[in-house]
ModelCIF file with pLDDT and N, C-alpha, C, O atoms, coordinates in Angstrom:
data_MODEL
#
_entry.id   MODEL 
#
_entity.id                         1 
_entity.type                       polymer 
_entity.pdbx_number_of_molecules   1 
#
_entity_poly.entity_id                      1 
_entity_poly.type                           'polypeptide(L)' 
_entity_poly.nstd_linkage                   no 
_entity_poly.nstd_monomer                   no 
_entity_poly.pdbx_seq_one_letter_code       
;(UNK)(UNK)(UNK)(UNK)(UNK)(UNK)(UNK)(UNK)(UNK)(UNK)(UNK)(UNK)(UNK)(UNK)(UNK)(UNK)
(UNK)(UNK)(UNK)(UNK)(UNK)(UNK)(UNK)(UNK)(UNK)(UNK)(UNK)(UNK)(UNK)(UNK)(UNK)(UNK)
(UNK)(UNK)(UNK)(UNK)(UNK)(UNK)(UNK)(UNK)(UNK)(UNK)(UNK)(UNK)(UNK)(UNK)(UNK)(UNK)
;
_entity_poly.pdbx_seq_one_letter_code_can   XXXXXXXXXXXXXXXXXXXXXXXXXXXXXXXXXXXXXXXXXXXXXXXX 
_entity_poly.pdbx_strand_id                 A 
#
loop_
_entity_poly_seq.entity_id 
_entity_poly_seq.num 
_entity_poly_seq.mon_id 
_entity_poly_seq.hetero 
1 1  UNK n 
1 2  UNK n 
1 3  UNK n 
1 4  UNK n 
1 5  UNK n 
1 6  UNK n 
1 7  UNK n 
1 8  UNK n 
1 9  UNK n 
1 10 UNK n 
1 11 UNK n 
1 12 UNK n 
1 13 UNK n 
1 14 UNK n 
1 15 UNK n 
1 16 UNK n 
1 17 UNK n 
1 18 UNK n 
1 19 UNK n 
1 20 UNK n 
1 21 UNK n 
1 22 UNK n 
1 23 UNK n 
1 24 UNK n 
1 25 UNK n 
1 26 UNK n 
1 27 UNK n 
1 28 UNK n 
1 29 UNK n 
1 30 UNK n 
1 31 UNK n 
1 32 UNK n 
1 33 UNK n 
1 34 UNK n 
1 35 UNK n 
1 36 UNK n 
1 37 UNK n 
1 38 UNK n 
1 39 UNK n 
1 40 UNK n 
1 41 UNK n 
1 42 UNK n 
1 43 UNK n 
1 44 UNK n 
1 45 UNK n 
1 46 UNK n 
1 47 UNK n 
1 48 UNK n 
#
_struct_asym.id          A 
_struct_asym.entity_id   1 
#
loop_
_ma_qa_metric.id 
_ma_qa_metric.mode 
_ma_qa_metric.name 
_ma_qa_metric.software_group_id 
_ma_qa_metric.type 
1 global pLDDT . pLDDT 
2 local  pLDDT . pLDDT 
#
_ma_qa_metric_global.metric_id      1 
_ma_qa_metric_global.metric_value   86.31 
_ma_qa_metric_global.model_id       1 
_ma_qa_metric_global.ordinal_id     1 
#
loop_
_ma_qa_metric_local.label_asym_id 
_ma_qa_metric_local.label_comp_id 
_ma_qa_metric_local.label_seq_id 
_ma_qa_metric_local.metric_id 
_ma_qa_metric_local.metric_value 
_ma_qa_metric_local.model_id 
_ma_qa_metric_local.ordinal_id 
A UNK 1  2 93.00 1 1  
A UNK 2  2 94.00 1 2  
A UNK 3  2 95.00 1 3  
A UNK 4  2 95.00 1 4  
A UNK 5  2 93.00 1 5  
A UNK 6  2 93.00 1 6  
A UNK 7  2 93.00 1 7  
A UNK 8  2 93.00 1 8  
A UNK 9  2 91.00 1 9  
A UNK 10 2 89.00 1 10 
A UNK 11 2 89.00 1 11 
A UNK 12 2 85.00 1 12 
A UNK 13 2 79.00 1 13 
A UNK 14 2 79.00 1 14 
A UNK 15 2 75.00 1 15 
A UNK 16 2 82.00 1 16 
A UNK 17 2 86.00 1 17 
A UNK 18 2 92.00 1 18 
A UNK 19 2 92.00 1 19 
A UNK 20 2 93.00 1 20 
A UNK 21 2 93.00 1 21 
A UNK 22 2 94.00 1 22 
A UNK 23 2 94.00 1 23 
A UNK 24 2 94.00 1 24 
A UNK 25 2 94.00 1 25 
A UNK 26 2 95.00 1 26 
A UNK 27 2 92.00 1 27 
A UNK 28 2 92.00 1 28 
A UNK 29 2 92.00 1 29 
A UNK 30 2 90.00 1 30 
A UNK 31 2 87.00 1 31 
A UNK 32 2 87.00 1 32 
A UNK 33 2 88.00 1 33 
A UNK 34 2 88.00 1 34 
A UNK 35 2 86.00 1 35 
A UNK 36 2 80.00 1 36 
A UNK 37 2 83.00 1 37 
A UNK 38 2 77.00 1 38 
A UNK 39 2 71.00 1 39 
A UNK 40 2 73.00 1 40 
A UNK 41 2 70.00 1 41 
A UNK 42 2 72.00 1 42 
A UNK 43 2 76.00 1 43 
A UNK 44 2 76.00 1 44 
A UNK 45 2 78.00 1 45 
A UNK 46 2 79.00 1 46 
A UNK 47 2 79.00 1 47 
A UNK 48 2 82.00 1 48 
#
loop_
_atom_site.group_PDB 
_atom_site.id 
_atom_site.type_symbol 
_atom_site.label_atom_id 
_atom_site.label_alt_id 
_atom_site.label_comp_id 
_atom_site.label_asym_id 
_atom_site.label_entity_id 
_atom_site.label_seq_id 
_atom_site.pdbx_PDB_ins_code 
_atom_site.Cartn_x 
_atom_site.Cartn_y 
_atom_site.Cartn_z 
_atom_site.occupancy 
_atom_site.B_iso_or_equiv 
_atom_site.pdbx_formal_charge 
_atom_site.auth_seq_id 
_atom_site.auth_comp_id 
_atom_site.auth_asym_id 
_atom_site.auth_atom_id 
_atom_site.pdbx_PDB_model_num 
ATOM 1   N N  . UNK A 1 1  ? 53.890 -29.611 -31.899 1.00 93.00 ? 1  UNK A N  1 
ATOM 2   C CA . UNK A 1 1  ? 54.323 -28.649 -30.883 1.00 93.00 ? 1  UNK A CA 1 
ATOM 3   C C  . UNK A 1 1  ? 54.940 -27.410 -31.536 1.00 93.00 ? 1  UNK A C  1 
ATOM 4   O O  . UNK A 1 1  ? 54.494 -26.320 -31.179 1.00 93.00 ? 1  UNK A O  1 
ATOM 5   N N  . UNK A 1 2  ? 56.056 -27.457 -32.583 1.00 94.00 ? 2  UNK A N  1 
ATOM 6   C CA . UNK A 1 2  ? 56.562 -26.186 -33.085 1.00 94.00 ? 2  UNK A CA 1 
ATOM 7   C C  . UNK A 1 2  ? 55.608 -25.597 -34.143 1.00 94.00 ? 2  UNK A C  1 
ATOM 8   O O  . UNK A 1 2  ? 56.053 -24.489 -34.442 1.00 94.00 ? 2  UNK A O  1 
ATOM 9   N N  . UNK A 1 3  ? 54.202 -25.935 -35.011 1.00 95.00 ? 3  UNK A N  1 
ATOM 10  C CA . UNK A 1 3  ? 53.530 -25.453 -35.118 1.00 95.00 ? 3  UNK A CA 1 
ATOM 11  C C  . UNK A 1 3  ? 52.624 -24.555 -34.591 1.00 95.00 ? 3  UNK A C  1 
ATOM 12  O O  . UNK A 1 3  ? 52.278 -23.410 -34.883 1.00 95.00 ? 3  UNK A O  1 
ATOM 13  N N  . UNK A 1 4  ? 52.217 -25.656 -33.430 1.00 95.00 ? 4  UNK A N  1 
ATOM 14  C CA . UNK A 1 4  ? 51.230 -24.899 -31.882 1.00 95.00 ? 4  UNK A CA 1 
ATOM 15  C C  . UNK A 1 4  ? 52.110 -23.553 -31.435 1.00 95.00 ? 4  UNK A C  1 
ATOM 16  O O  . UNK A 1 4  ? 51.473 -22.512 -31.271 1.00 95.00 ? 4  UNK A O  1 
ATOM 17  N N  . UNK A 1 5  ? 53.575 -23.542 -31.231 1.00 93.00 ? 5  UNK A N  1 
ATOM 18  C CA . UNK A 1 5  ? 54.162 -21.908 -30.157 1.00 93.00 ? 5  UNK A CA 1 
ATOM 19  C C  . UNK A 1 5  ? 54.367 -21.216 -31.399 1.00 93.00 ? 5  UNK A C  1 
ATOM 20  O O  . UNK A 1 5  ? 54.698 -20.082 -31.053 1.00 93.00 ? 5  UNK A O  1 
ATOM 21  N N  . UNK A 1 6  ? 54.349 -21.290 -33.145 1.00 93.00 ? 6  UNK A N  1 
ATOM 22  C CA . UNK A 1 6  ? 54.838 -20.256 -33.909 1.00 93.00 ? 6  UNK A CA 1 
ATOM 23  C C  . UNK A 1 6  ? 53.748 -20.291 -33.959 1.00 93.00 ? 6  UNK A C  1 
ATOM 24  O O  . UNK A 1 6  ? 53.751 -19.679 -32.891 1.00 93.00 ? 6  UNK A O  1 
ATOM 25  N N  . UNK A 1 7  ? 52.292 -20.466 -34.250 1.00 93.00 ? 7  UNK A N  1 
ATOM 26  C CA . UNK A 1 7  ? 51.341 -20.320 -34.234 1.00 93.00 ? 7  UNK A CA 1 
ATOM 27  C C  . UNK A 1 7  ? 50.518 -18.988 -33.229 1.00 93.00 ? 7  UNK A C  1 
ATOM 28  O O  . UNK A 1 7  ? 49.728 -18.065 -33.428 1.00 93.00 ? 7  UNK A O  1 
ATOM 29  N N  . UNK A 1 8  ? 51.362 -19.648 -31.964 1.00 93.00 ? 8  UNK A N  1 
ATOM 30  C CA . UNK A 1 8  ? 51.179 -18.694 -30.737 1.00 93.00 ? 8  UNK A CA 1 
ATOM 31  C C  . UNK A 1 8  ? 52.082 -17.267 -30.772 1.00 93.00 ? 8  UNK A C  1 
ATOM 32  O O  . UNK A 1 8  ? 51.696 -16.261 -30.177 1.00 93.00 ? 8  UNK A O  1 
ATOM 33  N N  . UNK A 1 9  ? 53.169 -17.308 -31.445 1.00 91.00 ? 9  UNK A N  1 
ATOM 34  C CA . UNK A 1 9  ? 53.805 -16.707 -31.648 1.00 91.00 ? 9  UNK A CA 1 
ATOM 35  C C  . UNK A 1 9  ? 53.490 -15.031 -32.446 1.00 91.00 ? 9  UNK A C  1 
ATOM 36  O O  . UNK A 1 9  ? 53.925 -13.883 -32.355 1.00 91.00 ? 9  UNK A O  1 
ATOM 37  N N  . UNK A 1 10 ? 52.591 -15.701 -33.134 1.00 89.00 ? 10 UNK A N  1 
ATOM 38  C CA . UNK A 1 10 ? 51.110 -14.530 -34.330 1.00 89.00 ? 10 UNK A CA 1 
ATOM 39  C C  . UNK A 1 10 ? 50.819 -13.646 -33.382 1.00 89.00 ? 10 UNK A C  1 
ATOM 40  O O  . UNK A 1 10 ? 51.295 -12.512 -33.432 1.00 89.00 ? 10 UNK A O  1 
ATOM 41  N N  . UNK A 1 11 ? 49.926 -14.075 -32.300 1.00 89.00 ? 11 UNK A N  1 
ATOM 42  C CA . UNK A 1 11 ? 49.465 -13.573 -31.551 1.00 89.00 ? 11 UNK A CA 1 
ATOM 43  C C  . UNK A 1 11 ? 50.534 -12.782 -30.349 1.00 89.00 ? 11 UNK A C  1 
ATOM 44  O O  . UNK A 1 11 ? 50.027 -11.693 -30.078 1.00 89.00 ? 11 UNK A O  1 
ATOM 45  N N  . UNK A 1 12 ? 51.561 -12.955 -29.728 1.00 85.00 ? 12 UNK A N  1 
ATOM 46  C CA . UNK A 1 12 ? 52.016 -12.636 -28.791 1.00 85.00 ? 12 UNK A CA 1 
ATOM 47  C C  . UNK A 1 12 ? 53.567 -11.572 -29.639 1.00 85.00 ? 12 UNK A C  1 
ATOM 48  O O  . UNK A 1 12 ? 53.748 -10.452 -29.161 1.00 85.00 ? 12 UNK A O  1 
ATOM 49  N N  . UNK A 1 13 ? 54.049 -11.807 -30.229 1.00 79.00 ? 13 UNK A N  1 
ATOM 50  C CA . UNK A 1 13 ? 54.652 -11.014 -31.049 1.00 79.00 ? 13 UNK A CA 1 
ATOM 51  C C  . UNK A 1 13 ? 56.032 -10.429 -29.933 1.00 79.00 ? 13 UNK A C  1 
ATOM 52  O O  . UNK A 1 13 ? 56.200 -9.286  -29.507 1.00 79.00 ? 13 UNK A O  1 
ATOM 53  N N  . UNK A 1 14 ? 56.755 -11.489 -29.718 1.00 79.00 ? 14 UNK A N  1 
ATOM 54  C CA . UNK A 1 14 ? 57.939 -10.636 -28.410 1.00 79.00 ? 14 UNK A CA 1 
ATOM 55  C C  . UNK A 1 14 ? 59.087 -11.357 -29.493 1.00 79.00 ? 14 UNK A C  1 
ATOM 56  O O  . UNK A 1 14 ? 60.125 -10.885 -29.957 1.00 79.00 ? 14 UNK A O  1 
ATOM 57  N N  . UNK A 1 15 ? 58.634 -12.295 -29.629 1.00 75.00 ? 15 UNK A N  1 
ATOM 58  C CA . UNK A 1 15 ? 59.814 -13.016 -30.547 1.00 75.00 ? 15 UNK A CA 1 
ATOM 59  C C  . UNK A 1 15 ? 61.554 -13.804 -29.498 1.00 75.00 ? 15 UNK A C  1 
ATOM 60  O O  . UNK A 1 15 ? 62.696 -14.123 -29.828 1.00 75.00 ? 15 UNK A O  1 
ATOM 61  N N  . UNK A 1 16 ? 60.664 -13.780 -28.078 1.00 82.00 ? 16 UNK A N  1 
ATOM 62  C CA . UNK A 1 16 ? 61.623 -14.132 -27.012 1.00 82.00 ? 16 UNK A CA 1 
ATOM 63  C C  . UNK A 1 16 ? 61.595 -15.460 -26.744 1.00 82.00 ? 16 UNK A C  1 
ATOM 64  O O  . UNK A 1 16 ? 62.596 -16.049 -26.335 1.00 82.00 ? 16 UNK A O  1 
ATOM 65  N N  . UNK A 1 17 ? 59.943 -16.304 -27.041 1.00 86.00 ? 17 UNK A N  1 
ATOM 66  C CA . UNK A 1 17 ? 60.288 -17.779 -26.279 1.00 86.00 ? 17 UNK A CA 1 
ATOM 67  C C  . UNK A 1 17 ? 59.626 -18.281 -27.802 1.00 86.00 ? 17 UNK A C  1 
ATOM 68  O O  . UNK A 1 17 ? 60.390 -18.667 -28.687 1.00 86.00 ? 17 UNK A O  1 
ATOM 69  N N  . UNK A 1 18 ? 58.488 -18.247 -27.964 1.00 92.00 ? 18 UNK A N  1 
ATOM 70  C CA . UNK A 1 18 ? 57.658 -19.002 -28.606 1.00 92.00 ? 18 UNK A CA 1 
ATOM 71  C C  . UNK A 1 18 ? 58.526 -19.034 -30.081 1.00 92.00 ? 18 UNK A C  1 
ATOM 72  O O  . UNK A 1 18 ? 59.282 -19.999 -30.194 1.00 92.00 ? 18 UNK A O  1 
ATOM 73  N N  . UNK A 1 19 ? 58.500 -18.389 -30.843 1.00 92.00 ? 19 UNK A N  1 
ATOM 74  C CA . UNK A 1 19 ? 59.107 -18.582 -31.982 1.00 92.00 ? 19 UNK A CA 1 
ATOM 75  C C  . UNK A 1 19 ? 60.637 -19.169 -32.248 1.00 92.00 ? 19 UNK A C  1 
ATOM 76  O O  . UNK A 1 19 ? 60.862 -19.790 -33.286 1.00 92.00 ? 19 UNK A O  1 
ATOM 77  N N  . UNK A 1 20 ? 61.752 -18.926 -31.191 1.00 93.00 ? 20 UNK A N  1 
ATOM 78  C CA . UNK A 1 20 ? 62.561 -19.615 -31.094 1.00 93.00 ? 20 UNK A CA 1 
ATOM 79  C C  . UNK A 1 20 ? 62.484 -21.423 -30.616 1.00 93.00 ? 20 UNK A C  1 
ATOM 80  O O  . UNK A 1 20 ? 63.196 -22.364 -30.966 1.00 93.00 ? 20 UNK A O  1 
ATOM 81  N N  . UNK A 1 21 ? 61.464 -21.362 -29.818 1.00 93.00 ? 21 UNK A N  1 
ATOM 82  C CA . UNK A 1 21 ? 61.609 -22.638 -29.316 1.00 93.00 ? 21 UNK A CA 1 
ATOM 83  C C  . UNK A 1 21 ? 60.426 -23.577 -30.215 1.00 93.00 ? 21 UNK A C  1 
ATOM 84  O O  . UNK A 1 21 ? 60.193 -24.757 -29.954 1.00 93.00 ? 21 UNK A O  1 
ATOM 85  N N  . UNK A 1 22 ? 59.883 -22.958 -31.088 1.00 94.00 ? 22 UNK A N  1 
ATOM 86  C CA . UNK A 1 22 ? 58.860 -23.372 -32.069 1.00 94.00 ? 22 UNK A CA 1 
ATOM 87  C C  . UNK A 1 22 ? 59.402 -23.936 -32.861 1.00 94.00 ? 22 UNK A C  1 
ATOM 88  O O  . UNK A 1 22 ? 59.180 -25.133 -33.046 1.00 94.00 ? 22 UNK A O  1 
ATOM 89  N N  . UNK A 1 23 ? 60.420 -23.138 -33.683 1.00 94.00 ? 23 UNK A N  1 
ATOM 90  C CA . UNK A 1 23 ? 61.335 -23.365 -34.636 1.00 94.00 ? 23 UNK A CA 1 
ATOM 91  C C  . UNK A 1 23 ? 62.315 -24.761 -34.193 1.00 94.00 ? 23 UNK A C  1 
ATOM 92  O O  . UNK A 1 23 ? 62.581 -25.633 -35.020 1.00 94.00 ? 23 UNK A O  1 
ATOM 93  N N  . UNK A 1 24 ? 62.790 -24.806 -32.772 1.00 94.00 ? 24 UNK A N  1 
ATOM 94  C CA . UNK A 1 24 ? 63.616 -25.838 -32.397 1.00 94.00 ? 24 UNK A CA 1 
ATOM 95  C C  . UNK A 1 24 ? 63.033 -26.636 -32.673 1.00 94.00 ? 24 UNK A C  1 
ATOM 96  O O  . UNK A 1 24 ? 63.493 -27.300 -33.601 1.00 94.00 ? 24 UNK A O  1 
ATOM 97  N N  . UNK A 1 25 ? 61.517 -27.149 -32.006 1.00 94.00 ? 25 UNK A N  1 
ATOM 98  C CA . UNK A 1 25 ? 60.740 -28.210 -32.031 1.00 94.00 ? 25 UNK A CA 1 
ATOM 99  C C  . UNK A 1 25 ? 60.690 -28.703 -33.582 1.00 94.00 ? 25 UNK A C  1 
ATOM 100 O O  . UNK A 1 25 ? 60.750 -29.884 -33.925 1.00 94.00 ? 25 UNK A O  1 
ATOM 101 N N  . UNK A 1 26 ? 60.568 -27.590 -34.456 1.00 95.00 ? 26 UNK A N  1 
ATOM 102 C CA . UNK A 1 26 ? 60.467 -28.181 -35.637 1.00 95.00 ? 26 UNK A CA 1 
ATOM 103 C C  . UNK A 1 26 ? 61.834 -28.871 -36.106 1.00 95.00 ? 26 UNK A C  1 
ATOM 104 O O  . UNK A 1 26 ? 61.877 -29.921 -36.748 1.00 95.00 ? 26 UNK A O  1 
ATOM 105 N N  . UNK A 1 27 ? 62.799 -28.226 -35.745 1.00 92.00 ? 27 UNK A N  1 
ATOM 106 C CA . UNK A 1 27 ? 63.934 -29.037 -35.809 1.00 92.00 ? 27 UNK A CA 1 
ATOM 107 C C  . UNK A 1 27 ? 64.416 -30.582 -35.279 1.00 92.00 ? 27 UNK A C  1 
ATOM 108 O O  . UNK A 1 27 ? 65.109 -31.351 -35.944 1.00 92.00 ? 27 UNK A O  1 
ATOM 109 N N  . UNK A 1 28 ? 63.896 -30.834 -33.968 1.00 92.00 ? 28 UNK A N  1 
ATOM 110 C CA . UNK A 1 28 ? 64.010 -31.914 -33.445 1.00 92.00 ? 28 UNK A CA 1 
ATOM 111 C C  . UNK A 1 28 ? 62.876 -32.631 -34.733 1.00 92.00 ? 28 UNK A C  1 
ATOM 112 O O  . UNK A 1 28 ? 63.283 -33.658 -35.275 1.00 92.00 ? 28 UNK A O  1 
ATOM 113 N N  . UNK A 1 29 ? 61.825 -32.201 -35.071 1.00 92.00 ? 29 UNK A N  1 
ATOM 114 C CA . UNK A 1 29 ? 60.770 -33.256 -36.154 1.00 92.00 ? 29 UNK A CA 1 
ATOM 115 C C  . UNK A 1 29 ? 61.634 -33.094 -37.059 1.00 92.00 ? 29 UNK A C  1 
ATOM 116 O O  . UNK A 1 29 ? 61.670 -34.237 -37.514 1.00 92.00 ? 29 UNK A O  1 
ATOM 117 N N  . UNK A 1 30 ? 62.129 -32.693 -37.465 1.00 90.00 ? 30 UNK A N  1 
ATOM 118 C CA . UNK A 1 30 ? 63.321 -33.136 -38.862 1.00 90.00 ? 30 UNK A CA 1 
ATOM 119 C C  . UNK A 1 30 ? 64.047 -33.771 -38.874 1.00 90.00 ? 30 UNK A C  1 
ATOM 120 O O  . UNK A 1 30 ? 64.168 -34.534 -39.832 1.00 90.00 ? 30 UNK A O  1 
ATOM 121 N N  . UNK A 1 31 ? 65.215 -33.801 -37.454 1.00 87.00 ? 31 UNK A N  1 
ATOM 122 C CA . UNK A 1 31 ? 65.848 -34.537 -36.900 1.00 87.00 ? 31 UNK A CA 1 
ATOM 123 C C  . UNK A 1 31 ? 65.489 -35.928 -37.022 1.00 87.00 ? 31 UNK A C  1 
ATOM 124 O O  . UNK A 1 31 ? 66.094 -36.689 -37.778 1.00 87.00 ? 31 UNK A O  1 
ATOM 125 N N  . UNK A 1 32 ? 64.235 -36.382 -36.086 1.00 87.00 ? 32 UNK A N  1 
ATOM 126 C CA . UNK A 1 32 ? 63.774 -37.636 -35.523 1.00 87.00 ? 32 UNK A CA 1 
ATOM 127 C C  . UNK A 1 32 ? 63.216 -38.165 -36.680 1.00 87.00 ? 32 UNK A C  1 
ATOM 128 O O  . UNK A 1 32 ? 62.887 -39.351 -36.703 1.00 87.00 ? 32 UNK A O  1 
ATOM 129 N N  . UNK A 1 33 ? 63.022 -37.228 -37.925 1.00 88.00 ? 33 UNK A N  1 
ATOM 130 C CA . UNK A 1 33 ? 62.280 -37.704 -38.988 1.00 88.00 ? 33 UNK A CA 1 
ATOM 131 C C  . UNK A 1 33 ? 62.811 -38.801 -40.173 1.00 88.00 ? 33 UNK A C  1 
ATOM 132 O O  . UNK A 1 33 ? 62.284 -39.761 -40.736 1.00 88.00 ? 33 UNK A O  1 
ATOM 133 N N  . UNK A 1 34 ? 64.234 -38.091 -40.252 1.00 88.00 ? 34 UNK A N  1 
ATOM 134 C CA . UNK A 1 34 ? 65.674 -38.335 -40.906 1.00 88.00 ? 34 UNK A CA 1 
ATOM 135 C C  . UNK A 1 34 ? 66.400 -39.567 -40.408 1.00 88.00 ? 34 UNK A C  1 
ATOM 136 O O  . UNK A 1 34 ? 67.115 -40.341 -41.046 1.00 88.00 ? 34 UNK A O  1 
ATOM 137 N N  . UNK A 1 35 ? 65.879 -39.586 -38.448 1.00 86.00 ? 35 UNK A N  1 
ATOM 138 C CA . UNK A 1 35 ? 66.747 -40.809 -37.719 1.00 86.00 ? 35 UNK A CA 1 
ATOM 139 C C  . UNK A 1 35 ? 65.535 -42.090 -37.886 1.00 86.00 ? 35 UNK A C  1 
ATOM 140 O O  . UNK A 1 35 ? 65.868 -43.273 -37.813 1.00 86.00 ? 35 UNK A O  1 
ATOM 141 N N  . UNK A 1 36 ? 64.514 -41.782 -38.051 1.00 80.00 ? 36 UNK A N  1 
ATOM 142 C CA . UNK A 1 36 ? 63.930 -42.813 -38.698 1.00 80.00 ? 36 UNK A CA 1 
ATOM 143 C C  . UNK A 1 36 ? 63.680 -43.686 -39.824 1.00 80.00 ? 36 UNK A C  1 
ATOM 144 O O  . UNK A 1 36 ? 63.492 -44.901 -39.774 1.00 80.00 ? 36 UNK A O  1 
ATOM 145 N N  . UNK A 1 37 ? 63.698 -42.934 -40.854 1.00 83.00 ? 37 UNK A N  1 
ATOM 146 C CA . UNK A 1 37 ? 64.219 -42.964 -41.873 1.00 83.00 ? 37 UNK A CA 1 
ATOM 147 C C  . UNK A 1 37 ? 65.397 -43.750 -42.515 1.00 83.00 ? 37 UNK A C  1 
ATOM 148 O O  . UNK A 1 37 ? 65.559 -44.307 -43.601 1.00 83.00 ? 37 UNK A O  1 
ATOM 149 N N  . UNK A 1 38 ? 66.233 -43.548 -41.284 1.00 77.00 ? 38 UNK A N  1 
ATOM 150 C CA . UNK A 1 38 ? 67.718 -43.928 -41.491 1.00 77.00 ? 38 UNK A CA 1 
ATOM 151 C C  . UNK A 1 38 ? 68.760 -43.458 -42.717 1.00 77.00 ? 38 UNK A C  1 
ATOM 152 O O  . UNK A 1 38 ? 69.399 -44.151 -43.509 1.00 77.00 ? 38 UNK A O  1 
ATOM 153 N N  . UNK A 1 39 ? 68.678 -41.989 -42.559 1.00 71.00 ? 39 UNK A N  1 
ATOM 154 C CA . UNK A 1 39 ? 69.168 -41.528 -43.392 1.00 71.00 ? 39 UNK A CA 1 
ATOM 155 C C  . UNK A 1 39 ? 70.327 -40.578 -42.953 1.00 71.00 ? 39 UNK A C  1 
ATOM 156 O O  . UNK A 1 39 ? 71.194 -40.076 -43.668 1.00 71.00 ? 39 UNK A O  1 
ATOM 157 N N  . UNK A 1 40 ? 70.069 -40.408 -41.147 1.00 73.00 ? 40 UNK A N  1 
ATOM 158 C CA . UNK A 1 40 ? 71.589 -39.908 -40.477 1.00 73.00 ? 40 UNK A CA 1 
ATOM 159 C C  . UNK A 1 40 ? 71.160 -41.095 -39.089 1.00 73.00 ? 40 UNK A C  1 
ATOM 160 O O  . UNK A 1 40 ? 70.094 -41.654 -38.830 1.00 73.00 ? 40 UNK A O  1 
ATOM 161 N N  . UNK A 1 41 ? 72.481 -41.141 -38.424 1.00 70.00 ? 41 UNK A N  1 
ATOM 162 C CA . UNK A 1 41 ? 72.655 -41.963 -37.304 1.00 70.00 ? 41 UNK A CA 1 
ATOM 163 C C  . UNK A 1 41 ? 72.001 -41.626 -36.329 1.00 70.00 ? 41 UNK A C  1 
ATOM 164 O O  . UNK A 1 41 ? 71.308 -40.648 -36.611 1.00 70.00 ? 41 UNK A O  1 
ATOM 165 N N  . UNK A 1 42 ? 71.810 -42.143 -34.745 1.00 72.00 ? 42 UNK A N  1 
ATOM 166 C CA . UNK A 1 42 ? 71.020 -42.007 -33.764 1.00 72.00 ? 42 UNK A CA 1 
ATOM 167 C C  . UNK A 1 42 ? 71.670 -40.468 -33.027 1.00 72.00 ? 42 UNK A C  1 
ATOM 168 O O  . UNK A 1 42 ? 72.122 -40.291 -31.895 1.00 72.00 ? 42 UNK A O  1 
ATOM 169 N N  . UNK A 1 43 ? 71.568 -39.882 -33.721 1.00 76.00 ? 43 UNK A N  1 
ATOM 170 C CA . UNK A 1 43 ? 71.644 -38.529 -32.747 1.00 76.00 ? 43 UNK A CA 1 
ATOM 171 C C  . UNK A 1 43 ? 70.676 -38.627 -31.462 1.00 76.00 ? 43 UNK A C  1 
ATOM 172 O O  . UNK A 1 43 ? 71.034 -38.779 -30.294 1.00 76.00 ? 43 UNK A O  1 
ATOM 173 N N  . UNK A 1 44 ? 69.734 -38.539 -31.818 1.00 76.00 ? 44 UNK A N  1 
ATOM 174 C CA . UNK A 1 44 ? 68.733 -38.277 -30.386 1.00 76.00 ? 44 UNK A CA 1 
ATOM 175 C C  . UNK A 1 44 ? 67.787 -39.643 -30.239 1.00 76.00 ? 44 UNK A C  1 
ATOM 176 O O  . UNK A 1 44 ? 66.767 -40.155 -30.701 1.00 76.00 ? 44 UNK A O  1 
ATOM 177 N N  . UNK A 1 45 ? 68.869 -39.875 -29.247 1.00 78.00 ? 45 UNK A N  1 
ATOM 178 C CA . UNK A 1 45 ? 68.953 -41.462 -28.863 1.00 78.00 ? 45 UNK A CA 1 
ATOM 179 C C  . UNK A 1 45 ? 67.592 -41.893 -27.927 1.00 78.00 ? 45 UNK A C  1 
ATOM 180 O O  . UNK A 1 45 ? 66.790 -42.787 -28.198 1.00 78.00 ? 45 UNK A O  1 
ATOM 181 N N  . UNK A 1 46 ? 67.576 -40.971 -26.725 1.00 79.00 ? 46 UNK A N  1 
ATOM 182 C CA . UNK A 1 46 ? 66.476 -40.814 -25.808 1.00 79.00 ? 46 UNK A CA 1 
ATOM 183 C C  . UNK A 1 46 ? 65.815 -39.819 -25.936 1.00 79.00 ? 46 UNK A C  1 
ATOM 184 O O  . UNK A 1 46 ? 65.981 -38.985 -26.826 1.00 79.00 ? 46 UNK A O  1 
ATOM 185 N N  . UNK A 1 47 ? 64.795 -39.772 -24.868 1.00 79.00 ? 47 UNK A N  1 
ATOM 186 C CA . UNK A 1 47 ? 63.754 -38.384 -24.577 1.00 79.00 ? 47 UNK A CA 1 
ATOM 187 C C  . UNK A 1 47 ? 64.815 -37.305 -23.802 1.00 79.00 ? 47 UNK A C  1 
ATOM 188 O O  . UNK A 1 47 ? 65.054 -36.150 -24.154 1.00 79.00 ? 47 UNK A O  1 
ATOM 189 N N  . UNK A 1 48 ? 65.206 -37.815 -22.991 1.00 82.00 ? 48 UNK A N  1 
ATOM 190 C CA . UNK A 1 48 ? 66.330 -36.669 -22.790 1.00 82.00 ? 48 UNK A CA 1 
ATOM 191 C C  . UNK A 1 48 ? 67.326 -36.146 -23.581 1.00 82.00 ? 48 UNK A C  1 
ATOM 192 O O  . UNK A 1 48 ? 68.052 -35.251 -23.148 1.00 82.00 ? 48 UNK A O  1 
#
């Protein structure tokens, strides 16, 4: 997903939704990546 909107982001160039929320997404995959891992605690416990 944060590949797919910075991706989209090339193209649309406002720098208002897609690239910020691209970047998040990639953050949550680092996040969830790390909590699997078990290398930090259950931060993001659920989908919500």
């Amino acid at each position: 997903l944060g590949a797919i909107l910075i991706a989209i982001e090339f193209f649309d160039g406002s720098l208002i939704f897609f690239l910020p929320f691209g970047s998040a997404a990639l953050i949550n995959s680092s996040i969830l990546f790390a909590q699997n891992k078990v290398w930090i605690g259950g931060i993001l416990s659920g989908w919500g």
